[in-house]
Protein backbone atom coordinates (compact mmCIF):
# COMPACT_ATOMS: atom_id res chain seq x y z
CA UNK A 1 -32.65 27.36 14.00
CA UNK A 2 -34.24 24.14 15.22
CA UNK A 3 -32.27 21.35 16.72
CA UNK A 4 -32.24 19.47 13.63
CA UNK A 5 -30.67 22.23 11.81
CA UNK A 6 -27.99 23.00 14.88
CA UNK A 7 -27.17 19.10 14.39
CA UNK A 8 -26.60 19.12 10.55
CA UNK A 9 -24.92 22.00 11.14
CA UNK A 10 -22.31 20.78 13.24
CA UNK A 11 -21.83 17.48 11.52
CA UNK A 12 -21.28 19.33 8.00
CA UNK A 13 -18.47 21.71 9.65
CA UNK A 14 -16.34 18.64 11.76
CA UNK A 15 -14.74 16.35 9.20
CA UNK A 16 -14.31 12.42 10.13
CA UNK A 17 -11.42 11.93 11.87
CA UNK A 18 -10.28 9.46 8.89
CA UNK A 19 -10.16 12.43 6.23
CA UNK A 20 -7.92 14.83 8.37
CA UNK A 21 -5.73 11.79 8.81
CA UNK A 22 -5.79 12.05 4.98
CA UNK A 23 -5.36 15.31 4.64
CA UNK A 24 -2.80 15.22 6.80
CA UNK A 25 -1.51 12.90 4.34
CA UNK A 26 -1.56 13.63 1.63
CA UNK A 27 0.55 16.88 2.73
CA UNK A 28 3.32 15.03 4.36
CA UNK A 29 3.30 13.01 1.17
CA UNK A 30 3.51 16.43 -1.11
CA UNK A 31 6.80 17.35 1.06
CA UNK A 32 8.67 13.80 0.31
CA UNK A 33 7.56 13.87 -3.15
CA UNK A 34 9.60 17.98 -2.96
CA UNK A 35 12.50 16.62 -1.31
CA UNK A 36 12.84 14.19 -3.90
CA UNK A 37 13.21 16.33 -6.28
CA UNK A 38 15.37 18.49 -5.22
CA UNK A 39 17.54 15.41 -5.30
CA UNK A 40 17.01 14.93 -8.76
CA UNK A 41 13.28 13.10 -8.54
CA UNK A 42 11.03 13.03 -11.70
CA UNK A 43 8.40 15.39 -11.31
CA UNK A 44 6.02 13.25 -13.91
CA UNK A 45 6.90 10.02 -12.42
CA UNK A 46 5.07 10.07 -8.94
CA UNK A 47 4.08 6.47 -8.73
CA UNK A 48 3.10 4.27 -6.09
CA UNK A 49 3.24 0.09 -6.74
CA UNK A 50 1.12 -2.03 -4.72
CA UNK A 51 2.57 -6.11 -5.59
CA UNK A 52 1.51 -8.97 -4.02
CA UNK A 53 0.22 -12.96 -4.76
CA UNK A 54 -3.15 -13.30 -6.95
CA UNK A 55 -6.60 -12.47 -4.10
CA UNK A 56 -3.80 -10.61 -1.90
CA UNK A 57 -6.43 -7.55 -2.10
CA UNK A 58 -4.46 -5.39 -4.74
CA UNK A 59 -6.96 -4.48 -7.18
CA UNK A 60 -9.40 -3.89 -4.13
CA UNK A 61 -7.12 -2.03 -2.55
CA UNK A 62 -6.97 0.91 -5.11
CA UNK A 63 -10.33 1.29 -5.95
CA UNK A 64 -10.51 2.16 -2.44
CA UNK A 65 -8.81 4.98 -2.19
CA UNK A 66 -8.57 5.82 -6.00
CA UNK A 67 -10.08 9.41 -6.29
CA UNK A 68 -10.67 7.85 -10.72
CA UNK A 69 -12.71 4.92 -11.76
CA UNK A 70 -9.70 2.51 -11.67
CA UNK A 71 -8.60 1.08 -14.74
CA UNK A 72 -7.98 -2.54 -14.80
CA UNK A 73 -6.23 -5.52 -17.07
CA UNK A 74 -8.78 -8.26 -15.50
CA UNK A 75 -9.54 -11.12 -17.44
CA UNK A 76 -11.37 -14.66 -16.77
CA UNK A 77 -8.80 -16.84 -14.36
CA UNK A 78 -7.72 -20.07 -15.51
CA UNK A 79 -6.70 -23.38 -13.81
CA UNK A 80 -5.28 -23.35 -10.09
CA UNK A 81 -5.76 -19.23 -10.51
CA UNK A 82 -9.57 -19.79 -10.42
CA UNK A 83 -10.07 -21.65 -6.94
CA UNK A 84 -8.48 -17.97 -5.32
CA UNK A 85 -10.92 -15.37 -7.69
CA UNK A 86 -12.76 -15.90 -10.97
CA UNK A 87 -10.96 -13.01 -13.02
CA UNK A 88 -7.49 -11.90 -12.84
CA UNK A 89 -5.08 -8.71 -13.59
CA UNK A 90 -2.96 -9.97 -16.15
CA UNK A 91 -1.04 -6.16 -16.84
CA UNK A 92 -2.02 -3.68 -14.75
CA UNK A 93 -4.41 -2.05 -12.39
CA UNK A 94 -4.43 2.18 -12.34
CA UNK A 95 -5.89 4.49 -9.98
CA UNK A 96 -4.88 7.93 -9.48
CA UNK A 97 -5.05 9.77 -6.10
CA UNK A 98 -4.79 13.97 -6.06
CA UNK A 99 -2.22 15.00 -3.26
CA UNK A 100 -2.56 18.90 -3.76
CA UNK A 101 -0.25 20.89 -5.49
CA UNK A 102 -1.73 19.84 -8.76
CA UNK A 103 -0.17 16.99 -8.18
CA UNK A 104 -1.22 13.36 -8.79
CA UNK A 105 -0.28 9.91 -7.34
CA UNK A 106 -0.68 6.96 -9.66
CA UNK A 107 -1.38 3.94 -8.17
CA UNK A 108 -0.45 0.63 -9.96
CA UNK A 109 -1.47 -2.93 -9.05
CA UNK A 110 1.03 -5.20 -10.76
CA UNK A 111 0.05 -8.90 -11.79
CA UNK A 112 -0.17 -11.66 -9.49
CA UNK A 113 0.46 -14.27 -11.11
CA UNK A 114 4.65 -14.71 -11.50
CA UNK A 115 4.57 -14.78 -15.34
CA UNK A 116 4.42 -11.58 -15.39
CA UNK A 117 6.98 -10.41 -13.25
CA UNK A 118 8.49 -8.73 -16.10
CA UNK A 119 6.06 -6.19 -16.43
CA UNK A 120 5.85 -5.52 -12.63
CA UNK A 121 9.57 -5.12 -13.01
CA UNK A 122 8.93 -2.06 -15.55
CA UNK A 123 5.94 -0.98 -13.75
CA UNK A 124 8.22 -0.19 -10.09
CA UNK A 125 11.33 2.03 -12.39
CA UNK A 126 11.29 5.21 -10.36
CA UNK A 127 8.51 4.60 -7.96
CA UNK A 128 8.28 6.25 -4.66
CA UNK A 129 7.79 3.11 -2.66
CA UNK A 130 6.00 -0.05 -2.67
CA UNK A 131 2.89 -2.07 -0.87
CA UNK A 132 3.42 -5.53 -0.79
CA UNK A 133 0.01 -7.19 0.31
CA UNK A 134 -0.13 -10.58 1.03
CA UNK A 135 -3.05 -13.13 1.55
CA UNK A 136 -2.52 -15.13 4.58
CA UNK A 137 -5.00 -17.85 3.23
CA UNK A 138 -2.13 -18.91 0.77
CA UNK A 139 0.06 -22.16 1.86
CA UNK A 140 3.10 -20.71 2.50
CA UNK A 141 2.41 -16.65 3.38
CA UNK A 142 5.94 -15.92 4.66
CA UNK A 143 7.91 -17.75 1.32
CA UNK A 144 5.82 -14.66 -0.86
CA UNK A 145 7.29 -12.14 1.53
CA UNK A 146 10.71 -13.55 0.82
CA UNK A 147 9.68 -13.72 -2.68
CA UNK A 148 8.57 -10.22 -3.37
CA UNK A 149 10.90 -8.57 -0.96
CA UNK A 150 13.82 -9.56 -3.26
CA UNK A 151 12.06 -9.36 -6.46
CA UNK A 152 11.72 -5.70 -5.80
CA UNK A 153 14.59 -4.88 -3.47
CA UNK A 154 16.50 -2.55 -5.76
CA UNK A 155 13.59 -0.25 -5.69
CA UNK A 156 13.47 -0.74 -2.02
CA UNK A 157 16.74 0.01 -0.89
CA UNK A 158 16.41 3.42 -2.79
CA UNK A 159 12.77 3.62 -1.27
CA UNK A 160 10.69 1.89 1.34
CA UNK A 161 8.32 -0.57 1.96
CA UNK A 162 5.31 -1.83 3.81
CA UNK A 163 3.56 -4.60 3.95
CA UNK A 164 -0.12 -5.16 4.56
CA UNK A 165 -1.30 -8.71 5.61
CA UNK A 166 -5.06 -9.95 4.55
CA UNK A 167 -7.92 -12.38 5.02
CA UNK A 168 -6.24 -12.79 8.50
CA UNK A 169 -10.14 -13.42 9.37
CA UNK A 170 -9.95 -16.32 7.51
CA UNK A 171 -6.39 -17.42 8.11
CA UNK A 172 -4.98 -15.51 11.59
CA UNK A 173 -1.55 -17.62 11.52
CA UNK A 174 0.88 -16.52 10.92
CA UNK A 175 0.84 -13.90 12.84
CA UNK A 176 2.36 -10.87 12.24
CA UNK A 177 4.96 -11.07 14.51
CA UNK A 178 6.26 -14.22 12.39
CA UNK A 179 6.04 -11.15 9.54
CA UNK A 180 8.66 -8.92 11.17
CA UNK A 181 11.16 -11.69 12.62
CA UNK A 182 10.97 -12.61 9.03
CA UNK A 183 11.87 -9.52 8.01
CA UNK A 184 14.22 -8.58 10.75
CA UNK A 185 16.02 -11.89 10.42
CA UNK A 186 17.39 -10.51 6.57
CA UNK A 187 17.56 -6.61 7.87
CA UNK A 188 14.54 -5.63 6.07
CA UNK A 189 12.79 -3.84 9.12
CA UNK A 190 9.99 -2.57 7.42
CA UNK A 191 6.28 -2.49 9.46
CA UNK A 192 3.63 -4.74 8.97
CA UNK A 193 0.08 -4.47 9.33
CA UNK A 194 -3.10 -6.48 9.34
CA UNK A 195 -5.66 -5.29 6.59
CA UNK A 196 -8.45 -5.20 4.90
CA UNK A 197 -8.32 -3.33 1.20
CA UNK A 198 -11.81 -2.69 1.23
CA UNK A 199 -11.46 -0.43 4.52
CA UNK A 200 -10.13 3.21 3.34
CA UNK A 201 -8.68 3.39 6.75
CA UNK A 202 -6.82 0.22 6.69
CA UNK A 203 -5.24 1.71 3.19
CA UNK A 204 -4.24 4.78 4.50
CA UNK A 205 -2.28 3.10 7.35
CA UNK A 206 -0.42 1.33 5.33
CA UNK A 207 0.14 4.56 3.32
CA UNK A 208 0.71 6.71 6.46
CA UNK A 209 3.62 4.06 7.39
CA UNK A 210 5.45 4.13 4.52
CA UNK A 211 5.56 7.85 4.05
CA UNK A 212 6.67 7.87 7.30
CA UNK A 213 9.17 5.28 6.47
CA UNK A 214 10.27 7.71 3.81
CA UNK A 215 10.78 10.87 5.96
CA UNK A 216 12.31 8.94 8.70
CA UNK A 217 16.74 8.52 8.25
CA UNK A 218 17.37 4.95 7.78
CA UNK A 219 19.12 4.42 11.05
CA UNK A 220 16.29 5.20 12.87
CA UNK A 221 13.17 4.52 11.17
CA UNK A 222 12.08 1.15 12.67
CA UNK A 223 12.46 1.75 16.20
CA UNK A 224 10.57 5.31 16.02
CA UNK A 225 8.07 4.36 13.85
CA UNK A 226 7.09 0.86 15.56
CA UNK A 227 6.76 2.75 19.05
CA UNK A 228 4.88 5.93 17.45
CA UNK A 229 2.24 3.63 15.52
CA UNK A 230 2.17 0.61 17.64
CA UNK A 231 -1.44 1.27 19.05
CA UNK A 232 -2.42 0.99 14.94
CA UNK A 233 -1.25 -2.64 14.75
């Protein structure tokens, strides 16, 4: 065998360091999802809700790491809605993800616009956590935290939550240590992360955090996972 063929060898038998992170995943994921229902979990209901303020990367964000098409609810924006993106999800975005087992992950995108908080409100009933994303462009980024992590607290005090902060290239204050005082300062402890939804590895941080934040006892969760995953942030 030539060198060339030695070389493509080699590459096709080491997988990217990203995909056994995945992998790794998506296993650790198939576990929680098992110990949640041997506490009484819905086997047909694995869902995962990603919320967050219209541009905040949620739509983006799923086709990403969406092993379907995604299905989506977009329609043409109208007034202020229009400055931040030309079209709009005005029900629902859907992706599904395979975690092995033959199971399957859906992944919903709720609306960003607050009119239709009632339907995100359906959308999060028995979900395994949530992904709040928000776009630090907007005027007042920490005031959506606060908004979204009470909107959706009962699911997250049965749950967890992480949140992933965007277009920080664009807008890199606040800074995401004003994110976790923020949080801290209401004991909502829950990690935060610069991202980027069109990176897959961004994404599976923030999904990699908050299965972690669902294996980990309450008590300790914060502290552990902030000192294990700080070199991420």
């Amino acid at each position: 065998m030539d060198s060339q063929g030695i070389q493509q060898s080699e590459a096709s038998s080491t997988s990217p360091p990203q995909d056994d992170t995945f992998s790794s995943l998506k296993k650790r994921l198939v576990q929680v999802v098992s110990s949640r229902f041997s506490q009484g979990g819905n086997l047909h209901d694995l869902k995962l809700i990603i919320v967050g303020n219209v541009a905040a990367g949620k739509s983006t964000a799923i086709r990403t790491i969406s092993d379907i098409r995604p299905v989506n609810t977009d329609v043409s924006a109208s007034d202020s809605v229009s400055i931040l993106k030309p079209r709009t999800t005005v029900a629902m975005d859907y992706g599904e993800l395979s975690i092995g087992g033959g199971r399957t992950l859906r992944l919903y995108g709720t609306p960003g616009q607050r009119r239709f908080d009632f339907m995100s409100k359906i959308l999060c009933r028995g979900a395994l956590g949530l992904v709040v994303l928000i776009d630090n462009r907007v005027k007042a980024p920490l005031a959506e935290l606060d908004y979204y992590s009470a909107l959706f607290s009962d699911l997250v005090d049965q749950s967890a939550m992480v949140v992933g902060v965007t277009h920080r290239d664009q807008a890199p204050e606040p800074g995401l240590d004003r994110y976790e005082w923020r949080l801290k300062a209401f004991h909502k402890p829950w990690p935060v992360f610069s991202v980027d939804p069109r990176n897959k590895s961004d994404v599976i941080t923030l999904l990699d955090a908050l299965v972690t934040m669902l294996e980990y006892p309450q008590g300790r969760m914060w502290e552990d996972f902030s000192h294990e995953h700080s070199h991420r942030r």
